[in-house]
PDB file of N, CA and C in Angstrom:
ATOM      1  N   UNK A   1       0.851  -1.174   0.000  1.00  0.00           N
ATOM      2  CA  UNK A   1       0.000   0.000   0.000  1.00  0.00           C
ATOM      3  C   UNK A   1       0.894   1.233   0.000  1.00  0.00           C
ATOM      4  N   UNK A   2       0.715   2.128  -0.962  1.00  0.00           N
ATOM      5  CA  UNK A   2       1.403   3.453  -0.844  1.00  0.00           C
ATOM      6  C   UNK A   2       1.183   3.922   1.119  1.00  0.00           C
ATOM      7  N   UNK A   3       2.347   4.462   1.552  1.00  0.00           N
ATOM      8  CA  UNK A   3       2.327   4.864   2.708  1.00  0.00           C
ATOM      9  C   UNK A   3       1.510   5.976   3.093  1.00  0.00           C
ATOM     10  N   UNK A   4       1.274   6.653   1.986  1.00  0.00           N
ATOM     11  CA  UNK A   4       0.707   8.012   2.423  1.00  0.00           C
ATOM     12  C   UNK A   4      -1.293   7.628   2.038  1.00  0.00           C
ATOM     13  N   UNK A   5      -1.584   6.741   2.176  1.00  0.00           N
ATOM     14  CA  UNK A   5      -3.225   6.385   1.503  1.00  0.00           C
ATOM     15  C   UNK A   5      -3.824   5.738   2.525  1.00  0.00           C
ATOM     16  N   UNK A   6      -4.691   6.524   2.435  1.00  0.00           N
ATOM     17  CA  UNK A   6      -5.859   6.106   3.839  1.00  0.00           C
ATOM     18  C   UNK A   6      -7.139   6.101   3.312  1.00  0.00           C
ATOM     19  N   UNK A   7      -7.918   5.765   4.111  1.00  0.00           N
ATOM     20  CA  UNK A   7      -9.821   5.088   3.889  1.00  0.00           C
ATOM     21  C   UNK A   7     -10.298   5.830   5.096  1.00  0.00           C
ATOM     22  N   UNK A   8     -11.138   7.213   4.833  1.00  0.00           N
ATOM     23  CA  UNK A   8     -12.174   7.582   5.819  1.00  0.00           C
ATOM     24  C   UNK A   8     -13.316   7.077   5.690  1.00  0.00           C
ATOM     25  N   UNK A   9     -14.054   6.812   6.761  1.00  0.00           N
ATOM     26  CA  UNK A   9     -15.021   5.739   6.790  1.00  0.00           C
ATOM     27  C   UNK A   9     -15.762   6.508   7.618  1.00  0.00           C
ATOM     28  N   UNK A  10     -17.364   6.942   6.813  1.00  0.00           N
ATOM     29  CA  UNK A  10     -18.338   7.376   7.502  1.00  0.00           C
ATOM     30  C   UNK A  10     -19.695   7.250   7.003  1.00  0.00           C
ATOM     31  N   UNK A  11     -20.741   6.752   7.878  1.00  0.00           N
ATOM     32  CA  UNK A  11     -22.136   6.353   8.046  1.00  0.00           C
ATOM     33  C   UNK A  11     -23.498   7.139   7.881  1.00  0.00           C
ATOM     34  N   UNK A  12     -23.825   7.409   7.333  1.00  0.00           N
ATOM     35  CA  UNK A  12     -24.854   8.293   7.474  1.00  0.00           C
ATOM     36  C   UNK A  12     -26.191   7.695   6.960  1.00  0.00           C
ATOM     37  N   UNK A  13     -27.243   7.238   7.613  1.00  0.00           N
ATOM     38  CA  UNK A  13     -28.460   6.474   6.966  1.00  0.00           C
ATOM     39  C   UNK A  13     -28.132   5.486   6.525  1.00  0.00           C
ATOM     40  N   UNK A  14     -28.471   4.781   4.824  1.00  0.00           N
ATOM     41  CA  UNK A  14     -27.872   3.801   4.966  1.00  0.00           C
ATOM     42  C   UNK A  14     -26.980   3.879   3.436  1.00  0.00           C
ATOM     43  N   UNK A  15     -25.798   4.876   3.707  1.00  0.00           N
ATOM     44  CA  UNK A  15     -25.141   5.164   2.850  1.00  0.00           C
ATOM     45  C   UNK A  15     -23.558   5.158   3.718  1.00  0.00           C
ATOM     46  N   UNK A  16     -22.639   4.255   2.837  1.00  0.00           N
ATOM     47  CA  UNK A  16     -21.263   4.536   3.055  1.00  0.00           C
ATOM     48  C   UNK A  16     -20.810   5.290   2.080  1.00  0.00           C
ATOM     49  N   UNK A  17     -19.732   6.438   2.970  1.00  0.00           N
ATOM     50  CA  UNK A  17     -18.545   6.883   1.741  1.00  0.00           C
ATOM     51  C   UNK A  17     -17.603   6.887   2.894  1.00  0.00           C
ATOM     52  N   UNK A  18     -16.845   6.495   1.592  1.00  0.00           N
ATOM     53  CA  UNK A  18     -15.514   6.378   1.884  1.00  0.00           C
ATOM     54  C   UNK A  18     -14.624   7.416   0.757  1.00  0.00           C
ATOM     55  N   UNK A  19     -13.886   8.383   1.663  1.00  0.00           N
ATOM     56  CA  UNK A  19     -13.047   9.101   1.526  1.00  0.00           C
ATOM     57  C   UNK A  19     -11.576   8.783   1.121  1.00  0.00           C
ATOM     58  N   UNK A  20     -11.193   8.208   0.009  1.00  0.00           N
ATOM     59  CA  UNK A  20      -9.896   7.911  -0.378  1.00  0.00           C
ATOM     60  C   UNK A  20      -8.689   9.440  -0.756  1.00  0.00           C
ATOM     61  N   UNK A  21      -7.907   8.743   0.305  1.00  0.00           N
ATOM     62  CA  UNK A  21      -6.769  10.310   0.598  1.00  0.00           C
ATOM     63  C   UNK A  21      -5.189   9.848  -0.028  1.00  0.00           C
ATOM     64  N   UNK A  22      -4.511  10.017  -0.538  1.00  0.00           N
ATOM     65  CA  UNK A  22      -3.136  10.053  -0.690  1.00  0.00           C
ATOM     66  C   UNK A  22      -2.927   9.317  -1.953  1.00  0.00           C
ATOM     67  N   UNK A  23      -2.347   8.356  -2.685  1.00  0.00           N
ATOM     68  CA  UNK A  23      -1.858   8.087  -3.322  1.00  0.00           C
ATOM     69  C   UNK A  23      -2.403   6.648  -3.939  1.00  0.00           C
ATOM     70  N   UNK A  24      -3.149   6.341  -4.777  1.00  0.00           N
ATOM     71  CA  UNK A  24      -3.882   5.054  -4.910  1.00  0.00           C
ATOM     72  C   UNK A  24      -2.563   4.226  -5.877  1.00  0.00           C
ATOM     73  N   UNK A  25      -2.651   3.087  -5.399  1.00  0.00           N
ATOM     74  CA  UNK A  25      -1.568   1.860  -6.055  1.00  0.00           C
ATOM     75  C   UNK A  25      -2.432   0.556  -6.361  1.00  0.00           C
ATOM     76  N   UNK A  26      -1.741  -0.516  -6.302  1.00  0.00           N
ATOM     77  CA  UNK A  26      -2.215  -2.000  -6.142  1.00  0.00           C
ATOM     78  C   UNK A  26      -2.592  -2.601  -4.956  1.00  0.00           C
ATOM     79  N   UNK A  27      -1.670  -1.724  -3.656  1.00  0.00           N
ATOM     80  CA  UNK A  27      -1.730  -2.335  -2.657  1.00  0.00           C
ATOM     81  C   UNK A  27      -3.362  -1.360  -2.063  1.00  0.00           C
ATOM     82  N   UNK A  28      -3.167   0.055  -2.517  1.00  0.00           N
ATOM     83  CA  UNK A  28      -4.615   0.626  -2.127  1.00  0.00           C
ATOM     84  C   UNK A  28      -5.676   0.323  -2.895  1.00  0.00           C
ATOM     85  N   UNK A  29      -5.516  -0.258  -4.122  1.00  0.00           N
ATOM     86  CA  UNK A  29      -7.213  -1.203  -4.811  1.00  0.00           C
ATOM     87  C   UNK A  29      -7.141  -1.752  -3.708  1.00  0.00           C
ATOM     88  N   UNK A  30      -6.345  -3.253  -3.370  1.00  0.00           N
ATOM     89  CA  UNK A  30      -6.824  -4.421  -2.681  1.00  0.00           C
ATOM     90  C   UNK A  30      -7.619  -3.634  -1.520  1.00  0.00           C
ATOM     91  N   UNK A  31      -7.268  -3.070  -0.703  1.00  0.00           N
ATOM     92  CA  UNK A  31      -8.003  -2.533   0.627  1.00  0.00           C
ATOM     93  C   UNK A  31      -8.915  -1.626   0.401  1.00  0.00           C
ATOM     94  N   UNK A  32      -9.106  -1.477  -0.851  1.00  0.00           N
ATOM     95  CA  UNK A  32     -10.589  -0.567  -1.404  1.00  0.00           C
ATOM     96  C   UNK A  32     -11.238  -1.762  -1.397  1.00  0.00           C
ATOM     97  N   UNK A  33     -11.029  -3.027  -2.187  1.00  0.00           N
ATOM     98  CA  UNK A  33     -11.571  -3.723  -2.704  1.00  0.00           C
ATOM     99  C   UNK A  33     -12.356  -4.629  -1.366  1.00  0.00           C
ATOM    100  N   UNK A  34     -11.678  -4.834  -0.540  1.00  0.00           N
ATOM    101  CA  UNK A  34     -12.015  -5.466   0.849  1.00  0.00           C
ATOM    102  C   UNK A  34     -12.636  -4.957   1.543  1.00  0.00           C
ATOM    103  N   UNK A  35     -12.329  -3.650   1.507  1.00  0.00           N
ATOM    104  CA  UNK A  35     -13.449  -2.561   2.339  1.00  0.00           C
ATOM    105  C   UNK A  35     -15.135  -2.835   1.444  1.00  0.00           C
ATOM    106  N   UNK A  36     -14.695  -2.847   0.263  1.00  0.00           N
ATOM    107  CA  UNK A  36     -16.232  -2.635  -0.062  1.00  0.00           C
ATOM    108  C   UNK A  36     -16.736  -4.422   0.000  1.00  0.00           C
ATOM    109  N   UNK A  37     -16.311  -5.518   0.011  1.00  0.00           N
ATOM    110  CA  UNK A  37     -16.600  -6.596  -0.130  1.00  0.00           C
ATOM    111  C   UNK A  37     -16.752  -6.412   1.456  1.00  0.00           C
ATOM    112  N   UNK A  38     -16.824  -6.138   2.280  1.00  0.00           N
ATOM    113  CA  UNK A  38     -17.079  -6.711   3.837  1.00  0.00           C
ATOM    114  C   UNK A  38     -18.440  -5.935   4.086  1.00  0.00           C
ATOM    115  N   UNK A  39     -18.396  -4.339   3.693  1.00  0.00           N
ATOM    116  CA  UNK A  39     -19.693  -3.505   3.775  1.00  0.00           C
ATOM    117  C   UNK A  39     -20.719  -3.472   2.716  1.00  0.00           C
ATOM    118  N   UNK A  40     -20.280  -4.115   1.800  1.00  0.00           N
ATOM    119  CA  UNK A  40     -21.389  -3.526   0.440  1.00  0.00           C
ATOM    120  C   UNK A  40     -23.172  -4.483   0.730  1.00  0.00           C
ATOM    121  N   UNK A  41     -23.068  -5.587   1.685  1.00  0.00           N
ATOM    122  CA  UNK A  41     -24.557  -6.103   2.388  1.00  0.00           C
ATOM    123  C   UNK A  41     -24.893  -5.092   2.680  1.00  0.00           C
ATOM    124  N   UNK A  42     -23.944  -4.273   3.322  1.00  0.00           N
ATOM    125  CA  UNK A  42     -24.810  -3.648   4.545  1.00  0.00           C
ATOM    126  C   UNK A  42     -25.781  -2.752   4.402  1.00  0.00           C
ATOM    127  N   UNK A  43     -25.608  -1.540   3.911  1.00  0.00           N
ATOM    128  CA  UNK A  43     -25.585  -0.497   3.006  1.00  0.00           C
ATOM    129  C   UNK A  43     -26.242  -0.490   1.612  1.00  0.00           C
ATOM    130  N   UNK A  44     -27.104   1.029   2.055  1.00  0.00           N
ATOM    131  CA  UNK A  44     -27.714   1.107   0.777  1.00  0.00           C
ATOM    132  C   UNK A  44     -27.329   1.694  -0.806  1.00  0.00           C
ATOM    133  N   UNK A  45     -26.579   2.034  -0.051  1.00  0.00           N
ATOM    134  CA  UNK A  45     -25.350   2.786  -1.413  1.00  0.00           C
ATOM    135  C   UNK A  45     -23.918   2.851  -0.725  1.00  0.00           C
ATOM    136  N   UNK A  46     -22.808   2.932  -1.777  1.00  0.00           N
ATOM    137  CA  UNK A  46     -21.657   3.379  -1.140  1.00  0.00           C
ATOM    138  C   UNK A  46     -21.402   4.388  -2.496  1.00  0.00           C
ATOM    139  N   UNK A  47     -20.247   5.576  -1.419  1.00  0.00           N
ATOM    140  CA  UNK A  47     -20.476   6.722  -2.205  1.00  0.00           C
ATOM    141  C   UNK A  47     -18.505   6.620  -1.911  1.00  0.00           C
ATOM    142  N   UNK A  48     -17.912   7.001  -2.899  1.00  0.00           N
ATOM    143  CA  UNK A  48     -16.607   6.961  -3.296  1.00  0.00           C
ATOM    144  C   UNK A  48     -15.965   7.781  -3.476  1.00  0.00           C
ATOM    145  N   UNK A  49     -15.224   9.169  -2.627  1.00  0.00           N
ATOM    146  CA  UNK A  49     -14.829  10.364  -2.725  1.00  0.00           C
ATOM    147  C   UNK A  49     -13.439  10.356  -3.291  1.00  0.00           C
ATOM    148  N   UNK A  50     -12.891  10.858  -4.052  1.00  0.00           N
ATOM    149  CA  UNK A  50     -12.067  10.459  -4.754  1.00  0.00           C
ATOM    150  C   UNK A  50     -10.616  11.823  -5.480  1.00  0.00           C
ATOM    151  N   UNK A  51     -11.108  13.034  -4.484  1.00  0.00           N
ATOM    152  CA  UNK A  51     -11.154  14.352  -4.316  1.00  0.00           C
ATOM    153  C   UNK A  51      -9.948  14.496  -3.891  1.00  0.00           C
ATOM    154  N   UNK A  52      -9.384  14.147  -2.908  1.00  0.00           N
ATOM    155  CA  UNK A  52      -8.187  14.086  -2.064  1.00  0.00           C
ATOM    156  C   UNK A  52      -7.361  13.148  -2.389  1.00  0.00           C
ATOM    157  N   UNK A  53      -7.177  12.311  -3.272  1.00  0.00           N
ATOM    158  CA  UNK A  53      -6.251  11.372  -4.220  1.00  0.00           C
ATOM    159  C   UNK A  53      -5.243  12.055  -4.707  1.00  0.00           C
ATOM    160  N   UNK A  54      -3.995  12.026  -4.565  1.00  0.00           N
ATOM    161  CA  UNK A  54      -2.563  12.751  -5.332  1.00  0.00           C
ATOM    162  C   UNK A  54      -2.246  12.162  -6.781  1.00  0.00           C
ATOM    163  N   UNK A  55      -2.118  10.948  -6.292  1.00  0.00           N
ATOM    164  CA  UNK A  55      -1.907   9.951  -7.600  1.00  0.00           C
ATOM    165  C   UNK A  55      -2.644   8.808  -7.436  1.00  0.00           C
ATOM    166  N   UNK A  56      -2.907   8.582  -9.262  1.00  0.00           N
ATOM    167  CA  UNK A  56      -3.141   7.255  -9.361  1.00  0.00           C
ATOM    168  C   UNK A  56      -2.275   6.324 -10.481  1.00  0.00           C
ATOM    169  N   UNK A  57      -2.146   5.170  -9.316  1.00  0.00           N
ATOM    170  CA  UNK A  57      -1.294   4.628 -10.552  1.00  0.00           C
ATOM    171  C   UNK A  57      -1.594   3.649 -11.512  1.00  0.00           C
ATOM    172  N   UNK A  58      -1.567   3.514 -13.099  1.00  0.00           N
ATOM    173  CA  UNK A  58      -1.995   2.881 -13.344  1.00  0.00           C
ATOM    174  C   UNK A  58      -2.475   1.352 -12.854  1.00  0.00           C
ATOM    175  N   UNK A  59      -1.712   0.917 -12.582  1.00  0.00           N
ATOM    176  CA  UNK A  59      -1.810  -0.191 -12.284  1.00  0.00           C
ATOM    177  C   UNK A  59      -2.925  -0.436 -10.755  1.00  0.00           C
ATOM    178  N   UNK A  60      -3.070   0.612 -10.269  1.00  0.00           N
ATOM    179  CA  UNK A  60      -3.458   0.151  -8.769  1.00  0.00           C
ATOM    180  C   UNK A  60      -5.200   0.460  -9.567  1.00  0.00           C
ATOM    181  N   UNK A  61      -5.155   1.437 -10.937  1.00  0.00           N
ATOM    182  CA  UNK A  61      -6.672   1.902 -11.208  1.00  0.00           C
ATOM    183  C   UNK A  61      -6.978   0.856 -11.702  1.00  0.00           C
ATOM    184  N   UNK A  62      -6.100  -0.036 -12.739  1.00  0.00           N
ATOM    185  CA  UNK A  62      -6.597  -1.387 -13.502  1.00  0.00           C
ATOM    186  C   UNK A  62      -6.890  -2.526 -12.491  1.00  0.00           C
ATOM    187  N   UNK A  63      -5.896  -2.573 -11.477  1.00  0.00           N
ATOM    188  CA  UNK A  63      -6.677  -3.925 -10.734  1.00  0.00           C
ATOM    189  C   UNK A  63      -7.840  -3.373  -9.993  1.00  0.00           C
ATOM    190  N   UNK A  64      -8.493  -2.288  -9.396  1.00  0.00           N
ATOM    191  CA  UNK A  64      -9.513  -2.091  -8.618  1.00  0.00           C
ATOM    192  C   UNK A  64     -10.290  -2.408  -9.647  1.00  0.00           C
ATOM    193  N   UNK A  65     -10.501  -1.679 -10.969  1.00  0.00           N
ATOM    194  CA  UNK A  65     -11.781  -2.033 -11.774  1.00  0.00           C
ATOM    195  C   UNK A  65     -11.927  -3.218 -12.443  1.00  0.00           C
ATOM    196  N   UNK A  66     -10.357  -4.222 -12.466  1.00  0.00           N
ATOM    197  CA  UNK A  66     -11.019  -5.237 -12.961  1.00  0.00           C
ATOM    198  C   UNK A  66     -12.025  -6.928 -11.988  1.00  0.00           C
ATOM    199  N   UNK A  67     -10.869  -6.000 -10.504  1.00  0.00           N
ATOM    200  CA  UNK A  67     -11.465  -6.297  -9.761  1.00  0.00           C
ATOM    201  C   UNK A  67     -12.752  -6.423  -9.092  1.00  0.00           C
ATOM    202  N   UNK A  68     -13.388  -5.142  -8.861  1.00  0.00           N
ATOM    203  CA  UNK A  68     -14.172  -4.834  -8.291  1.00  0.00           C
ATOM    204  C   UNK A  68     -15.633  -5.558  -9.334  1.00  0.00           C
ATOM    205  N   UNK A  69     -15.422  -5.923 -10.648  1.00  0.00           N
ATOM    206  CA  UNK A  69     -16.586  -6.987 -11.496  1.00  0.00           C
ATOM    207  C   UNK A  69     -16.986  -8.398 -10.790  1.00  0.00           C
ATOM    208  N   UNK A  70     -16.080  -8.603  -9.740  1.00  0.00           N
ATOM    209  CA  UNK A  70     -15.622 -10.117  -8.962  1.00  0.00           C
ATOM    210  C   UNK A  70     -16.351  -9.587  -7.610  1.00  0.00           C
ATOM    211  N   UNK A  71     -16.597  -8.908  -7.545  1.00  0.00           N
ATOM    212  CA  UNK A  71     -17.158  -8.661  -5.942  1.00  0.00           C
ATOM    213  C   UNK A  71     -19.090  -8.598  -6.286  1.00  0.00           C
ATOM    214  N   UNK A  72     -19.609  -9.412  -4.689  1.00  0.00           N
ATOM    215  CA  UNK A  72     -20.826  -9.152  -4.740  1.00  0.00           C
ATOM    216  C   UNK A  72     -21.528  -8.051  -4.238  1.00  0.00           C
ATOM    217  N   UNK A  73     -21.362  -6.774  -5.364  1.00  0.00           N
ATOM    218  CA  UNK A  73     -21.814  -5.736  -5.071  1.00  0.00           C
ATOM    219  C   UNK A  73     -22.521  -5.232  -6.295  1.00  0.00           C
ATOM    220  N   UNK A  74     -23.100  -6.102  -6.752  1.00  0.00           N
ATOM    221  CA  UNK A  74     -24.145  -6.142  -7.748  1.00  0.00           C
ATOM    222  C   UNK A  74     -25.175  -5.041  -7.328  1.00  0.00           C
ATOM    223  N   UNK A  75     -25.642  -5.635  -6.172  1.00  0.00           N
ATOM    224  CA  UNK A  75     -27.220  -5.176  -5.690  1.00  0.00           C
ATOM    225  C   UNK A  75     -27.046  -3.594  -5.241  1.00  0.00           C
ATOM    226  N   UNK A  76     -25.747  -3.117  -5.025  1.00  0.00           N
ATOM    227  CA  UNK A  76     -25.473  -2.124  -3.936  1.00  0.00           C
ATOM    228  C   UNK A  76     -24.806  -1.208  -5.352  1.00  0.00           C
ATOM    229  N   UNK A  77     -25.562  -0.012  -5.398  1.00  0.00           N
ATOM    230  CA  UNK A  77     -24.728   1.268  -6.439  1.00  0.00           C
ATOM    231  C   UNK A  77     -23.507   1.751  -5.589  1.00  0.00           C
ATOM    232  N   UNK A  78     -22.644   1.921  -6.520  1.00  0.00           N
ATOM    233  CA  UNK A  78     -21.494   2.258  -5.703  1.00  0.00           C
ATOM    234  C   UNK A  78     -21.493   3.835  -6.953  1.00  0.00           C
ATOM    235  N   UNK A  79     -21.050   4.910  -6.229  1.00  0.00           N
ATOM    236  CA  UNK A  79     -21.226   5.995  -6.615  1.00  0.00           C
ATOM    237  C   UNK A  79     -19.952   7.101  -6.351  1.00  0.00           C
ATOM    238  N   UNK A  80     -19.191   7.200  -7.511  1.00  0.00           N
ATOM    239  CA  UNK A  80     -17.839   7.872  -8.032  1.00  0.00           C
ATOM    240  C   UNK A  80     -17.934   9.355  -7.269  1.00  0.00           C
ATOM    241  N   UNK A  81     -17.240  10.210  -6.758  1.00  0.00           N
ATOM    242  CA  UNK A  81     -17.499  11.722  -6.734  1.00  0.00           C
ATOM    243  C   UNK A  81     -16.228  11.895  -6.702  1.00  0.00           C
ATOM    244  N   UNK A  82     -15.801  13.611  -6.997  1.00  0.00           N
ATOM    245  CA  UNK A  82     -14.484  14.035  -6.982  1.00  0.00           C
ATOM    246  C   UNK A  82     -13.669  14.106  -7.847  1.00  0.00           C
ATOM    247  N   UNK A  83     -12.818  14.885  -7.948  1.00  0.00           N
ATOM    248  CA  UNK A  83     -12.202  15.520  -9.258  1.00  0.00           C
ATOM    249  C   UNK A  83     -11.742  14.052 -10.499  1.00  0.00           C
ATOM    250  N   UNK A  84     -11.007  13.245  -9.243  1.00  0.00           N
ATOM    251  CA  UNK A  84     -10.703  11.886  -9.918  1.00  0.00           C
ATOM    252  C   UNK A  84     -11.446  10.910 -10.015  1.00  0.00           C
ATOM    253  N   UNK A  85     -12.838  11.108  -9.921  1.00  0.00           N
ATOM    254  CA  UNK A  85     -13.501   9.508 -10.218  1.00  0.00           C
ATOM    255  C   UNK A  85     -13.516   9.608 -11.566  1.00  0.00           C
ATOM    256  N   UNK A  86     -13.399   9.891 -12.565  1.00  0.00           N
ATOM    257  CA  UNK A  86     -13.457   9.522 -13.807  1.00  0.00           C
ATOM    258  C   UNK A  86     -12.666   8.436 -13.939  1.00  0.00           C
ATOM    259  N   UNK A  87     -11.288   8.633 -13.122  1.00  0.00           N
ATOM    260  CA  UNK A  87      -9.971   7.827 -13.397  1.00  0.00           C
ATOM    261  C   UNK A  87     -10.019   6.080 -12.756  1.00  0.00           C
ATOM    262  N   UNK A  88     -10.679   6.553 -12.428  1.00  0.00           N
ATOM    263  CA  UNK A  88     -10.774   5.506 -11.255  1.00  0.00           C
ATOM    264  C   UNK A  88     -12.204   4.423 -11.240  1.00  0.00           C
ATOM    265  N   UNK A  89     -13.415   5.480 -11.440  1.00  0.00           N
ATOM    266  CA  UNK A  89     -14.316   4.203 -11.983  1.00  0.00           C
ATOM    267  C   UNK A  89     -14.471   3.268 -12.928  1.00  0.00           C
ATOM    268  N   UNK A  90     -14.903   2.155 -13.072  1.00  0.00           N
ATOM    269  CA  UNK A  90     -15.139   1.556 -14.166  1.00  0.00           C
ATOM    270  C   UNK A  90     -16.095   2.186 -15.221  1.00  0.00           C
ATOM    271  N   UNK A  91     -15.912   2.151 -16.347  1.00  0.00           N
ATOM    272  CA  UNK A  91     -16.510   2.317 -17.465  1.00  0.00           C
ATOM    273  C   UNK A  91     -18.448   1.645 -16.724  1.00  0.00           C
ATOM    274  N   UNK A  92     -18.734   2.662 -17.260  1.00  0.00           N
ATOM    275  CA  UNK A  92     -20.610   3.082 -17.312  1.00  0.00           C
ATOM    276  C   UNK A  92     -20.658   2.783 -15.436  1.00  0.00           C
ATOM    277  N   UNK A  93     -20.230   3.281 -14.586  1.00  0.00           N
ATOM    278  CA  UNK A  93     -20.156   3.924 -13.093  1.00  0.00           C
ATOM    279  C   UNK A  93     -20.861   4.953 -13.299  1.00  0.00           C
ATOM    280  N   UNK A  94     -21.722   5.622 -12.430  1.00  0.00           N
ATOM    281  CA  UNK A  94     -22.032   6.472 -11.805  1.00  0.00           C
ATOM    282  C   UNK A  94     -20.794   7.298 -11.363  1.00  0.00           C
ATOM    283  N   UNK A  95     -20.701   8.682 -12.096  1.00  0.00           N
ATOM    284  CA  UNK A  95     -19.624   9.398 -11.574  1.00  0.00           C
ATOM    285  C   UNK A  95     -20.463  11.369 -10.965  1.00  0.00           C
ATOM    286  N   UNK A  96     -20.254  12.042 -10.230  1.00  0.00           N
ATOM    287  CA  UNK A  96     -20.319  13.030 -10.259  1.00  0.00           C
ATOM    288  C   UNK A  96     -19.014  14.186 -10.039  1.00  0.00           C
TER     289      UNK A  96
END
């Protein structure tokens, strides 16, 4: 995991976002990817801030999205925001 990348984690109704901060890699997909595979039952949406990201590196953007097709989060919209979700969502995501 890039050293400087963290996951804010906050609740509101029945919506998660998570606040991704510092530097996204391979090692920060996987712990995106786990974060949303442990919460995405729970929750009625998860919302993906993506605002406070420095870098992304290719490689850490290709395994989250090819990843994240493998997770059961079918049922649950997961929802892009921030200067960088373009970069970062998968193709036909919900981005704002």
């Amino acid at each position: 995991m890039a050293a400087n990348f963290r996951i804010s984690i906050h609740r509101n109704s029945d919506n998660l976002h998570l606040k991704l901060m510092g530097d996204f890699d391979g090692s920060s997909a996987w712990e995106l990817l786990n974060m949303l595979n442990k919460s995405a039952g729970s929750v009625y949406r998860v919302i993906i801030h993506t605002g406070c990201l420095k870098h992304i590196d290719p490689f850490g953007r290709d395994t989250f999205q090819e990843n994240l097709r493998h997770l059961k989060t079918d049922t649950v919209p997961i929802l892009f925001t921030g200067e960088n979700a373009s970069q970062i969502a998968p193709e036909k995501s919900s981005c704002m």
